[in-house]
Protein backbone atom coordinates (compact mmCIF):
# COMPACT_ATOMS: atom_id res chain seq x y z
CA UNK A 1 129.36 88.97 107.54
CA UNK A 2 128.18 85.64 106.62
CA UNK A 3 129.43 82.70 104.48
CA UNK A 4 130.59 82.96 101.18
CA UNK A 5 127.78 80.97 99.24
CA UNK A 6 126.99 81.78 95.44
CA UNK A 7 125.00 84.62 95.09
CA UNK A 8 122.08 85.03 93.48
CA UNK A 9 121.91 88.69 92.76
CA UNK A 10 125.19 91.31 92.10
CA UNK A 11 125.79 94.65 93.15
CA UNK A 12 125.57 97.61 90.80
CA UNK A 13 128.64 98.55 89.30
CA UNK A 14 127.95 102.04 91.41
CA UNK A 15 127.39 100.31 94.82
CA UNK A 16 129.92 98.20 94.40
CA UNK A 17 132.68 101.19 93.30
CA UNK A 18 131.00 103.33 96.52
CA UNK A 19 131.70 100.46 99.04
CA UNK A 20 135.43 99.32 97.39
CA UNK A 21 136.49 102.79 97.22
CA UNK A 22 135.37 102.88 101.43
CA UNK A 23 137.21 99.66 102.07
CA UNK A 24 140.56 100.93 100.64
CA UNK A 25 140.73 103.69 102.78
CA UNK A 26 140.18 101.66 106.10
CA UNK A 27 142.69 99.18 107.40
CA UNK A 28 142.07 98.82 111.13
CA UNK A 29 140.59 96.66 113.67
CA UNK A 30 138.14 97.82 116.19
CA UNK A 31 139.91 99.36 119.59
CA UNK A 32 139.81 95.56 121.11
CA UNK A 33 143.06 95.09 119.66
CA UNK A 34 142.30 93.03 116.04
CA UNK A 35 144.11 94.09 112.78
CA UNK A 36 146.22 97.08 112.40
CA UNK A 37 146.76 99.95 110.50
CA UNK A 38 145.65 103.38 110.40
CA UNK A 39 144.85 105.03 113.96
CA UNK A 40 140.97 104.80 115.55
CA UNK A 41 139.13 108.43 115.00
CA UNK A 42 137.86 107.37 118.32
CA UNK A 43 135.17 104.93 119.62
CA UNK A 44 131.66 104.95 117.83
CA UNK A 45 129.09 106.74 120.26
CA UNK A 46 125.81 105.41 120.69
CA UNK A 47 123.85 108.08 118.48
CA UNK A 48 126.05 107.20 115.60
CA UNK A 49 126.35 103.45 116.26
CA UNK A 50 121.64 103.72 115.59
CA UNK A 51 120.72 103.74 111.80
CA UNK A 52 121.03 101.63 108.47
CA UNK A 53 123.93 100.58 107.64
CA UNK A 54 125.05 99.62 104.21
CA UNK A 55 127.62 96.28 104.78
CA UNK A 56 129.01 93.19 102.45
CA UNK A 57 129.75 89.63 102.88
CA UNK A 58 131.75 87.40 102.01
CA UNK A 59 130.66 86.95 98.35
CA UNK A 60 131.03 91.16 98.29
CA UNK A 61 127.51 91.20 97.90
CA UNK A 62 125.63 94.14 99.93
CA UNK A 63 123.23 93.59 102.70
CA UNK A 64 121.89 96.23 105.17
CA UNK A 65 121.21 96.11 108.89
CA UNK A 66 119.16 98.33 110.68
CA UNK A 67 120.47 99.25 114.33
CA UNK A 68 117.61 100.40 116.60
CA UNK A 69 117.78 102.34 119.65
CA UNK A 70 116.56 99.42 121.98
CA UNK A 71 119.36 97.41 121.49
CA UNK A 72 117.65 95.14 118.48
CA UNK A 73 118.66 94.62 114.72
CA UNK A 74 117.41 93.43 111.56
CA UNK A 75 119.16 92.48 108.36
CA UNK A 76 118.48 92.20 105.04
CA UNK A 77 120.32 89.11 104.49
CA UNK A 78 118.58 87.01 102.28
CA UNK A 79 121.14 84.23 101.27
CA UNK A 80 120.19 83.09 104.44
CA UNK A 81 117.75 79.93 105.80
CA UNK A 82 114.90 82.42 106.12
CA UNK A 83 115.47 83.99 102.94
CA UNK A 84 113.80 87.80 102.91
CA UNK A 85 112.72 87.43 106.66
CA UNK A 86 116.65 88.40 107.04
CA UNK A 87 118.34 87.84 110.10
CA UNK A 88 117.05 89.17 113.94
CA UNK A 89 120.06 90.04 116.44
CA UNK A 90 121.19 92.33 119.07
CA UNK A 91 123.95 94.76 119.38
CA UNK A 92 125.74 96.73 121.88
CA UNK A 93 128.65 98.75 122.24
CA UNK A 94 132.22 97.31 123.33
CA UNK A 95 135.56 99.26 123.47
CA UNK A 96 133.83 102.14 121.01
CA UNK A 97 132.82 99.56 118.26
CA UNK A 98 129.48 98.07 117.33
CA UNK A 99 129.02 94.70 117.78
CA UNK A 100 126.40 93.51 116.87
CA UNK A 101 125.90 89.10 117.09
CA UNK A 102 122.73 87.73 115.19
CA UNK A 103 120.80 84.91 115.70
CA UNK A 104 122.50 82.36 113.15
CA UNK A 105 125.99 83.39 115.59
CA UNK A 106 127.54 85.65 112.76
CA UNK A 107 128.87 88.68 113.99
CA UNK A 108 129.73 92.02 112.96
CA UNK A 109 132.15 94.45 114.34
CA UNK A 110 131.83 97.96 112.90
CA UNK A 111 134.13 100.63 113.95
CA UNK A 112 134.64 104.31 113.03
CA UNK A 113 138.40 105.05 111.44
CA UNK A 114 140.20 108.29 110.16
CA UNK A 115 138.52 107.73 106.79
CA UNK A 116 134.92 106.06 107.35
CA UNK A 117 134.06 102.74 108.56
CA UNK A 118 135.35 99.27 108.58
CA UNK A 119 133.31 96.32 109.35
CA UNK A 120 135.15 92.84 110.57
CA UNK A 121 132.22 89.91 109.83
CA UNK A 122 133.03 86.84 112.42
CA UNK A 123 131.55 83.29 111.83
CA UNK A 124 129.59 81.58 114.49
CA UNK A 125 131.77 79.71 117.77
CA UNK A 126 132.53 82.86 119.39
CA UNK A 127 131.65 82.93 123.25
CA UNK A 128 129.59 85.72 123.94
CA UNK A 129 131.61 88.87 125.42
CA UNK A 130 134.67 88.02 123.86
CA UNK A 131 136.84 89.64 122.11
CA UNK A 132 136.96 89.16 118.33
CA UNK A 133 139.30 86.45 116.38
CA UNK A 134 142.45 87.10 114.86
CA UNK A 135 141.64 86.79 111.32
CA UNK A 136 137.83 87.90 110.33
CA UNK A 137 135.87 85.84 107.67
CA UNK A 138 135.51 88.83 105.65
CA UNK A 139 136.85 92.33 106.19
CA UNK A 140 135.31 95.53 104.63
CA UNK A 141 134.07 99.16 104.30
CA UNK A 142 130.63 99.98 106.35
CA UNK A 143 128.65 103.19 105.20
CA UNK A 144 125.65 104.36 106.50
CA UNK A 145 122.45 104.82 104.42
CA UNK A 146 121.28 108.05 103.91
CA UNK A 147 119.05 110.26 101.35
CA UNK A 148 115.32 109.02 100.16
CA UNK A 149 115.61 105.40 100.22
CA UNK A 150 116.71 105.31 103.59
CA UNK A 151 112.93 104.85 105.41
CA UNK A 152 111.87 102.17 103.01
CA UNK A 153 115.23 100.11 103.52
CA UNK A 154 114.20 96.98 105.91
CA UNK A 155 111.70 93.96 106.20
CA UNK A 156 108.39 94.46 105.77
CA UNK A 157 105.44 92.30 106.09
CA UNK A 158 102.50 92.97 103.44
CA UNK A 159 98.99 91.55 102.25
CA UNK A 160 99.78 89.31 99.67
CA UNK A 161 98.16 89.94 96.11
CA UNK A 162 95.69 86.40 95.87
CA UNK A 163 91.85 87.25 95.22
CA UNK A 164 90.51 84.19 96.84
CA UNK A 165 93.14 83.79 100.06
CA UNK A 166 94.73 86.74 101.76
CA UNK A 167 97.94 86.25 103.68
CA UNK A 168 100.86 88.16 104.40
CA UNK A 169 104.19 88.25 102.38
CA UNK A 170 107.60 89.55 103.69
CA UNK A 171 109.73 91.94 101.90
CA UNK A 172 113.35 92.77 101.92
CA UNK A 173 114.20 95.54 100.18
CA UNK A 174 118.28 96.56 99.92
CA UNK A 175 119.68 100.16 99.48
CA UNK A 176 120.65 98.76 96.44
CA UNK A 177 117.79 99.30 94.61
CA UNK A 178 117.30 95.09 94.92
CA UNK A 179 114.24 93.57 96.62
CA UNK A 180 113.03 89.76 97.64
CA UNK A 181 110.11 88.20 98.74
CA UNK A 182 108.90 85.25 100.10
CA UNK A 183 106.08 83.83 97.58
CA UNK A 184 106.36 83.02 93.92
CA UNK A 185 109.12 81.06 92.08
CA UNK A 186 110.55 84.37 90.89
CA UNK A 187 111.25 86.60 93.63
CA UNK A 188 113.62 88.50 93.75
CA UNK A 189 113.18 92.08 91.66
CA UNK A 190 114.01 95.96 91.78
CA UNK A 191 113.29 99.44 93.71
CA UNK A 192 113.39 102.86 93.49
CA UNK A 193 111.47 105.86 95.07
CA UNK A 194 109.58 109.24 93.56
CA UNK A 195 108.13 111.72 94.96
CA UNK A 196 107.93 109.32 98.10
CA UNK A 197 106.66 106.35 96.93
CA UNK A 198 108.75 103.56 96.60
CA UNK A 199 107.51 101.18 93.35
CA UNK A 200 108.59 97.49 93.42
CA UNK A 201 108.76 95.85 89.77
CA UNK A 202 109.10 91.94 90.31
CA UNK A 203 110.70 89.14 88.04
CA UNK A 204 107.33 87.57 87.87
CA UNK A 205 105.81 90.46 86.56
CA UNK A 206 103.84 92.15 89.42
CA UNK A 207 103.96 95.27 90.40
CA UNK A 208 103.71 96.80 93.48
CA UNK A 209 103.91 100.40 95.93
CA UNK A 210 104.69 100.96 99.33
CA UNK A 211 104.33 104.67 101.01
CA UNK A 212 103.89 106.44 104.20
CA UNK A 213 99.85 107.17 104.83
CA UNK A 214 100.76 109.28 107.51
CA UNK A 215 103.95 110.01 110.83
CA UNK A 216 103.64 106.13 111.64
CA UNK A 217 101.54 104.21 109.30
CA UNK A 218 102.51 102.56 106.04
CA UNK A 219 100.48 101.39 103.01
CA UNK A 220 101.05 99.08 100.01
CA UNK A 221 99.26 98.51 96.86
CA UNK A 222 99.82 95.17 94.38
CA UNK A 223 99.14 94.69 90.75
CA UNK A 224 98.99 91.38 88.69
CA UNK A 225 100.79 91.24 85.83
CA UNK A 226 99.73 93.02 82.92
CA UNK A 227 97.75 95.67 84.68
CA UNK A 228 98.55 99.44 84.46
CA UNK A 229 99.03 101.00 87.54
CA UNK A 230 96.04 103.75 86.66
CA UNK A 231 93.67 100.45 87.55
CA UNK A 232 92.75 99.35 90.68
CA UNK A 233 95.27 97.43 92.73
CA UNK A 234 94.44 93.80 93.32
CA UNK A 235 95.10 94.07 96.32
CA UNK A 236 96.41 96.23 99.33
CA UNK A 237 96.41 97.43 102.86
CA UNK A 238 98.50 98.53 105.91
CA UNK A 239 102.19 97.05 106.16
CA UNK A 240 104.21 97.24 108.81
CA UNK A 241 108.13 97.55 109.30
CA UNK A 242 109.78 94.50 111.01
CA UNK A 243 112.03 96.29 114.00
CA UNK A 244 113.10 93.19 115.89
């Protein structure tokens, strides 16, 4: 999906093996009829089409969307004009792939093969309902996210870490391991999760958490720069998981 801009971040050397490894195995189009190659395993089903998926555009950089049972999505997307607000858009199921068309008129066709997943990422022009193009922008492997990272991967909106002025901040935080935000010069910085907690390091030198308090509430903690995390955080609160 998407156009093939510079990038501002890379992928691991471990992501990026995962996902070209997936996309050498798959060489087919979804059951509407575009590309070729190996025979369909069969259409996706609804329960499988719902999740995160891991996916890469144009510039092979990853991005995740998050397919929700109502029929919404949210990407991580952050080369985007909205930066790490990501991308809103709605998907459905046609001829046993997911298509799913987002609000800046990309659109991604994932469908299951013999060996894993291929996505086909369309640029915007497309009427809606019909069938895809003959030659996708991009072409790749999909994979679906799974293990501890997997409830933290998404958009979130948090209390920012000002003393005087409290507003809220939006995260996007990538399977990767790579997270953005929308305040501060530097913003862009790096994830990972222990014990449940995921801890956020930033570029500019904050520091920050984000964990479940309990089945559907979330909380976050900030620290300026400089401050151990054994202090208390400058600031923090509920947060909330964007869905649609």
């Amino acid at each position: 999906m998407k156009h093939g801009r510079s990038t501002r971040l890379t992928l691991s050397p471990i992501t990026t093996a995962a996902l070209l490894v997936t996309a050498s195995l798959l060489h087919a189009g979804c059951a509407t009829g575009a590309g070729g190659g190996m025979p369909s395993a069969g259409g996706l089903s609804r329960e499988e089409a719902v999740g995160t998926w891991s996916l890469t555009d144009s510039d092979n950089e990853l991005f995740n969307v998050i397919v929700a049972p109502d029929g919404s999505a949210v990407d991580t997307y952050w080369k985007g004009p909205d930066g790490a607000k990501g991308e809103r858009g709605r998907w459905e199921l046609v001829n046993g792939c997911l298509d799913i068309r987002y609000s800046s008129g990309w659109r991604d066709l994932i469908s299951r093969r013999t060996l894993g997943y291929r996505k086909l990422g369309y640029p915007p022009g497309l009427a809606k309902g019909s069938g895809p193009q003959d030659q996708p922008e991009n072409d790749g492997g999909a994979v679906k996210v799974m293990g501890d990272r997997l409830p933290f991967v998404g958009i979130w909106t948090v209390p920012s870490g000002g003393e005087t002025t409290q507003y809220e901040v939006t995260l996007a935080l990538r399977s990767d391991g790579m997270a953005m935000k929308t305040c501060d010069s530097f913003d862009s910085g790096t994830w990972r999760v222990s014990d449940g907690v995921a801890t956020i390091v930033w570029a500019d030198g904050w520091r920050s958490t984000l964990e479940r308090a309990d089945s559907e509430e979330w909380f976050y903690r900030v620290w300026r720069p400089g401050m151990p995390p054994t202090d208390m955080p400058t600031a923090s609160g509920k947060v909330r998981k964007v869905v649609r």
